[in-house]
Protein backbone atom coordinates (compact mmCIF):
# COMPACT_ATOMS: atom_id res chain seq x y z
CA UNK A 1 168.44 21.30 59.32
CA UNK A 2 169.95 18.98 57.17
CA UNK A 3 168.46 15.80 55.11
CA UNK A 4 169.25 13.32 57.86
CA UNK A 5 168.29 15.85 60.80
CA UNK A 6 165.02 15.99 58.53
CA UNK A 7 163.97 12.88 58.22
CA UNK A 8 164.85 11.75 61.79
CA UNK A 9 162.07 14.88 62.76
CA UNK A 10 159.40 13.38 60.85
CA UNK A 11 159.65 9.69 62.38
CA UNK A 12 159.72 10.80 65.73
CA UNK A 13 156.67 13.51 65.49
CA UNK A 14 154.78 10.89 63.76
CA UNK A 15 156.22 7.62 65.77
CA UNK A 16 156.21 5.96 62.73
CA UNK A 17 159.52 4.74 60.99
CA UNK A 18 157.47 4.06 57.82
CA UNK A 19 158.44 0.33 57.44
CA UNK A 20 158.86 -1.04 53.79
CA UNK A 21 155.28 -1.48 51.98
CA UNK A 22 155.13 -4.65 49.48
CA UNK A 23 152.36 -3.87 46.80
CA UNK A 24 150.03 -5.57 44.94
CA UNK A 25 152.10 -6.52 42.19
CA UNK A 26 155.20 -7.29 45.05
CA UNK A 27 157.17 -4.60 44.41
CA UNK A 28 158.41 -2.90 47.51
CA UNK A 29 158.44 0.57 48.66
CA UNK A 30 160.86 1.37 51.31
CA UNK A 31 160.71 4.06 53.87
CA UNK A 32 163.06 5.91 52.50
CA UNK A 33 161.03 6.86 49.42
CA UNK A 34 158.29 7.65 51.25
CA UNK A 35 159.96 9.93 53.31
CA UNK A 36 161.23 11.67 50.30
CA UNK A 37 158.16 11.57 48.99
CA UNK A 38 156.92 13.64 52.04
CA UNK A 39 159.61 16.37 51.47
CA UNK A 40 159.40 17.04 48.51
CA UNK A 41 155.65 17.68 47.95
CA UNK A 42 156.03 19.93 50.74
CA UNK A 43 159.10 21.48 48.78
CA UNK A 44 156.42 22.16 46.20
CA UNK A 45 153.84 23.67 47.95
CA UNK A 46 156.27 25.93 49.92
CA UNK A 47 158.29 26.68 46.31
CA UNK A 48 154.64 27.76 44.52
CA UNK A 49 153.61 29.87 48.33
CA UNK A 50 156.64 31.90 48.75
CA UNK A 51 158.82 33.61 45.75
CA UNK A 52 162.25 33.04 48.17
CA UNK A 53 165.55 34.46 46.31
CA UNK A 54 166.88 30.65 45.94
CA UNK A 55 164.29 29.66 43.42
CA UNK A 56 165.78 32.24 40.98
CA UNK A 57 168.20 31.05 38.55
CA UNK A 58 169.82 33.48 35.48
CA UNK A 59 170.98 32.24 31.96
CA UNK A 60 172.19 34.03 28.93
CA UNK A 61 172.86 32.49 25.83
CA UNK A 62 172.25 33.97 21.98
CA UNK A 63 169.15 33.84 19.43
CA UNK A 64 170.22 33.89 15.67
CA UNK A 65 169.21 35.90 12.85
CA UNK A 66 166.18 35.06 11.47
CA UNK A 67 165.24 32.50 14.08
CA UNK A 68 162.39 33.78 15.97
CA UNK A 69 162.17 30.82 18.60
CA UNK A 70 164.61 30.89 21.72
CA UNK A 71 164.36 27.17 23.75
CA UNK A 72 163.63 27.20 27.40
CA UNK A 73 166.09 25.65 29.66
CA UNK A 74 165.53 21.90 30.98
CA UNK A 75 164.45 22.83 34.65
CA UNK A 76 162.69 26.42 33.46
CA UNK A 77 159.27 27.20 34.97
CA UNK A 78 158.36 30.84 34.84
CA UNK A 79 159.46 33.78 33.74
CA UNK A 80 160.97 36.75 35.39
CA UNK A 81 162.84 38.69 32.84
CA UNK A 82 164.28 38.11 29.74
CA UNK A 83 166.54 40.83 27.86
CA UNK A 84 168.39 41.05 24.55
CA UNK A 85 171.86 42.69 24.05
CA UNK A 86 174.69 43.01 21.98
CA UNK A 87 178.27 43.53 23.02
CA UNK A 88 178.18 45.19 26.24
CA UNK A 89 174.65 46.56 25.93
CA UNK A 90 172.56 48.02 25.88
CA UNK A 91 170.02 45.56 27.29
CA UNK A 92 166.69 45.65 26.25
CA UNK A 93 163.90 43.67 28.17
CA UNK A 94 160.90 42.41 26.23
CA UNK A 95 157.79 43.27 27.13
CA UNK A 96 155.69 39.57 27.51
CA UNK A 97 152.83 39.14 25.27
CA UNK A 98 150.84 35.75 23.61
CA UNK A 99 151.43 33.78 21.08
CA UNK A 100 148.66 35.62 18.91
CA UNK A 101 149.92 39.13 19.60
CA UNK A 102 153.37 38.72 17.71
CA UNK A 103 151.59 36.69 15.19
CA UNK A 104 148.84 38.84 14.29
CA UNK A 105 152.03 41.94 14.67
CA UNK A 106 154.70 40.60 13.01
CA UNK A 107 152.69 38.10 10.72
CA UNK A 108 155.74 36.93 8.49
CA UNK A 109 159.49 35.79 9.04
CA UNK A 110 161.24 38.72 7.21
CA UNK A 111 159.77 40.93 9.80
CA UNK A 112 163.19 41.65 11.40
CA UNK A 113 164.67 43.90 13.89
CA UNK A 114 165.47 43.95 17.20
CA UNK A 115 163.33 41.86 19.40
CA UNK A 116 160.34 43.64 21.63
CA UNK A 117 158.27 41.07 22.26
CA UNK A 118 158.10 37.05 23.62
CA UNK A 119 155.98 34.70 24.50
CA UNK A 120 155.63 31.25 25.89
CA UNK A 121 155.09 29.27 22.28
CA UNK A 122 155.22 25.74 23.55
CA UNK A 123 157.24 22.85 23.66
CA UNK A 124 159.92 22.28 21.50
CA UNK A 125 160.19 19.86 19.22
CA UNK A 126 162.94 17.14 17.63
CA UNK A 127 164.30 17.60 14.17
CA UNK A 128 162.08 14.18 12.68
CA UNK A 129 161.19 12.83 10.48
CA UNK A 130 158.68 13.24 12.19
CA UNK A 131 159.21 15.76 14.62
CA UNK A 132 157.99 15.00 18.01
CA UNK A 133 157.09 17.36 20.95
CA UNK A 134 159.86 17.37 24.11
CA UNK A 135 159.37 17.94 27.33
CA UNK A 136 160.79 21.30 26.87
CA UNK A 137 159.83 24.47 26.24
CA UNK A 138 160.50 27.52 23.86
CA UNK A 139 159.73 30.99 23.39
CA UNK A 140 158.70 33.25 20.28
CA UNK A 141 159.99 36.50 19.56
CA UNK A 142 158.62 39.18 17.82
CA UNK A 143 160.16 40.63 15.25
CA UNK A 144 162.33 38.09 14.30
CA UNK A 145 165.93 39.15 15.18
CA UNK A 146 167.87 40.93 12.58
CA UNK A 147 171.09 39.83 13.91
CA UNK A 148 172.34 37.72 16.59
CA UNK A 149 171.81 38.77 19.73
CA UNK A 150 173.03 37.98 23.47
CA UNK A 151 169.48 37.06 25.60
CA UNK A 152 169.77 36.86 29.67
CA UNK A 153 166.57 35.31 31.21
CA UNK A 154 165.93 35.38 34.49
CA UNK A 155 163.73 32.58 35.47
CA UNK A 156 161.73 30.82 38.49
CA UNK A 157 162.52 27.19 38.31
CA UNK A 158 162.81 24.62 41.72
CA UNK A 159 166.32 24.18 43.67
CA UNK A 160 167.75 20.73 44.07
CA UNK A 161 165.82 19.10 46.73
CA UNK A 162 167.40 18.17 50.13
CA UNK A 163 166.73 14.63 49.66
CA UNK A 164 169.19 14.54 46.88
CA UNK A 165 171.18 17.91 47.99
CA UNK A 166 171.48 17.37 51.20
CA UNK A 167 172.11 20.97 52.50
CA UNK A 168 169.43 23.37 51.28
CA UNK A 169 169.08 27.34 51.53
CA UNK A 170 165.48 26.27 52.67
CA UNK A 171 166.74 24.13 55.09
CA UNK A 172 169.28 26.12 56.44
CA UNK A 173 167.43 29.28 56.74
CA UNK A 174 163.33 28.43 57.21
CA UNK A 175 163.42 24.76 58.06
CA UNK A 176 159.93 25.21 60.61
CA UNK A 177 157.74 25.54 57.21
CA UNK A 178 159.99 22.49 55.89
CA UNK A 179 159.06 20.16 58.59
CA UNK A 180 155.50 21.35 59.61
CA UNK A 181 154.84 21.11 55.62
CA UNK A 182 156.88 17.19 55.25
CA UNK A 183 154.66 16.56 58.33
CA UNK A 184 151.21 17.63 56.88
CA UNK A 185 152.20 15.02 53.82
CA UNK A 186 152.83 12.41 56.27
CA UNK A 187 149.70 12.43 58.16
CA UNK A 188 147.59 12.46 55.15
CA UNK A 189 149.75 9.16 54.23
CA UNK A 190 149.21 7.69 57.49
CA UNK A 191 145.27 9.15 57.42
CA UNK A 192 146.12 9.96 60.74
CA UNK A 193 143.76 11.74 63.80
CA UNK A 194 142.11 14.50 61.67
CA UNK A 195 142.98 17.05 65.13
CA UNK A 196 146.33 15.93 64.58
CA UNK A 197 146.57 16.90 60.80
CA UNK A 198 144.57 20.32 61.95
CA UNK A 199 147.64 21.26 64.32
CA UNK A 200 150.43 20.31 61.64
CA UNK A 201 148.50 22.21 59.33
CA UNK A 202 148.11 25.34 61.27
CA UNK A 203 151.75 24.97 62.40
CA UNK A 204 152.68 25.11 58.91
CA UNK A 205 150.20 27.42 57.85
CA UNK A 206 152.01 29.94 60.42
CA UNK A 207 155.38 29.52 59.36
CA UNK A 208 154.57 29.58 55.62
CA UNK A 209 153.19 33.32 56.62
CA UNK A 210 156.71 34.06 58.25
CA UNK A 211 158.04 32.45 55.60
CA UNK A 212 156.39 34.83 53.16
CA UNK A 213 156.85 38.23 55.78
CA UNK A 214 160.17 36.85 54.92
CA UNK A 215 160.89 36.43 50.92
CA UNK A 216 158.10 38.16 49.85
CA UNK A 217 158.23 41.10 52.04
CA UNK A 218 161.57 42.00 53.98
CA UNK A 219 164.25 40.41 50.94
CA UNK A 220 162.44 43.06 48.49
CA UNK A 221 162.80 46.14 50.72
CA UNK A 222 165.38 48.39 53.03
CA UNK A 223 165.43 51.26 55.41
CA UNK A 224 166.80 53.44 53.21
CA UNK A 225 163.50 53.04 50.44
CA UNK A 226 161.08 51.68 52.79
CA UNK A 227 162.01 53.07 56.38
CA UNK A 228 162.16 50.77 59.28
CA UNK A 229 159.48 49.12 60.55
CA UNK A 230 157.61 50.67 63.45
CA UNK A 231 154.79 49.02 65.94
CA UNK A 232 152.39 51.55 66.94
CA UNK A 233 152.36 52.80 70.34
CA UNK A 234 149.03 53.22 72.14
């Protein structure tokens, strides 16, 4: 299901083609963004349910010697790895830890070597005067690198959504949880029938678990480790 396929689905299940809203102050709204608004919340919800393959991204990049701090990337999230190397390896993958940990461990800059430890330290902040806080975040390492060393960081962040995109793995693959969950968001806009909102809910509710039987349970096994599944026979 693409965008257009998408949207077309939600203003017929809710017989509503969201006409353009003037507000108070006479700005408009047009159905479009509402729409969109619809989908993506819904994106959200089903992006912070189910830990899908497609909301995994991988970087590498370096961290300097004697520069403890590594900055997150713009549209970073969570973390599922992150590793230091040099040359062609071998990798070593820090073990995550807080802020106070590799302060009250490694309490001074010229404790170097190669890095064990992160954390998430905060956001990161411009060069001044004064220096201001970003929108972005960084991570501490502990001991400060010796060296400079190659990092890759695997990292949970969300996928372009289809209103922009388009085509979408989500779309394409599980787009039942995509609609059900756009259509919960539009019948809490419209404060529609609260039986109706109970169906789309359940609906959604049951796709979100075959959703999950899906990226949380079959994409992280096989036959060969985890044998083939088998319904009992009575």
């Amino acid at each position: 299901m693409n965008y257009s396929e998408l949207s077309s689905a939600i203003q017929t299940y809710t017989e509503n083609n969201f006409p353009t809203i003037t507000l108070a102050d006479s700005s408009t709204v047009s159905y479009t963004t509402q729409i969109n608004r619809f989908i993506q919340q819904a994106e959200q919800r089903i992006y912070n349910s189910v830990q899908f393959p497609s909301i995994r991204k991988n970087v590498t990049g370096t961290v300097t010697v004697n520069n403890k701090y590594l900055s997150a990337p713009d549209d970073f999230l969570a973390t599922y790895s992150l590793a230091v190397f040099s040359g062609s390896g071998p990798y070593t993958f820090l073990l995550n830890k807080d802020v106070n940990f590799i302060r009250e461990a490694y309490p001074t800059p010229t404790d170097t070597g190669t890095p064990k430890y992160y954390a998430l330290f905060g956001p990161t902040t411009t060069a001044g005067p004064p220096p201001l806080p970003t929108a972005e975040l960084s991570f501490i390492l502990g001991p400060t690198p010796d060296t400079t060393y190659s990092v890759e960081l695997h990292y949970y962040y969300y996928p372009e959504s289809i209103t922009t995109a388009v085509n979408t793995w989500l779309g394409d693959n599980f787009d039942t949880v995509l609609l059900y969950g756009s259509l919960v968001e539009a019948y809490t806009f419209m404060k529609g029938e609260t039986d109706l909102i109970a169906l789309y809910d359940g609906k959604y509710k049951e796709a979100l678990g075959l959703a999950k039987r899906l990226g949380d349970g079959m994409e992280r096994q096989d036959a060969y480790r985890s044998g083939q599944y088998r319904q009992a026979v009575t």
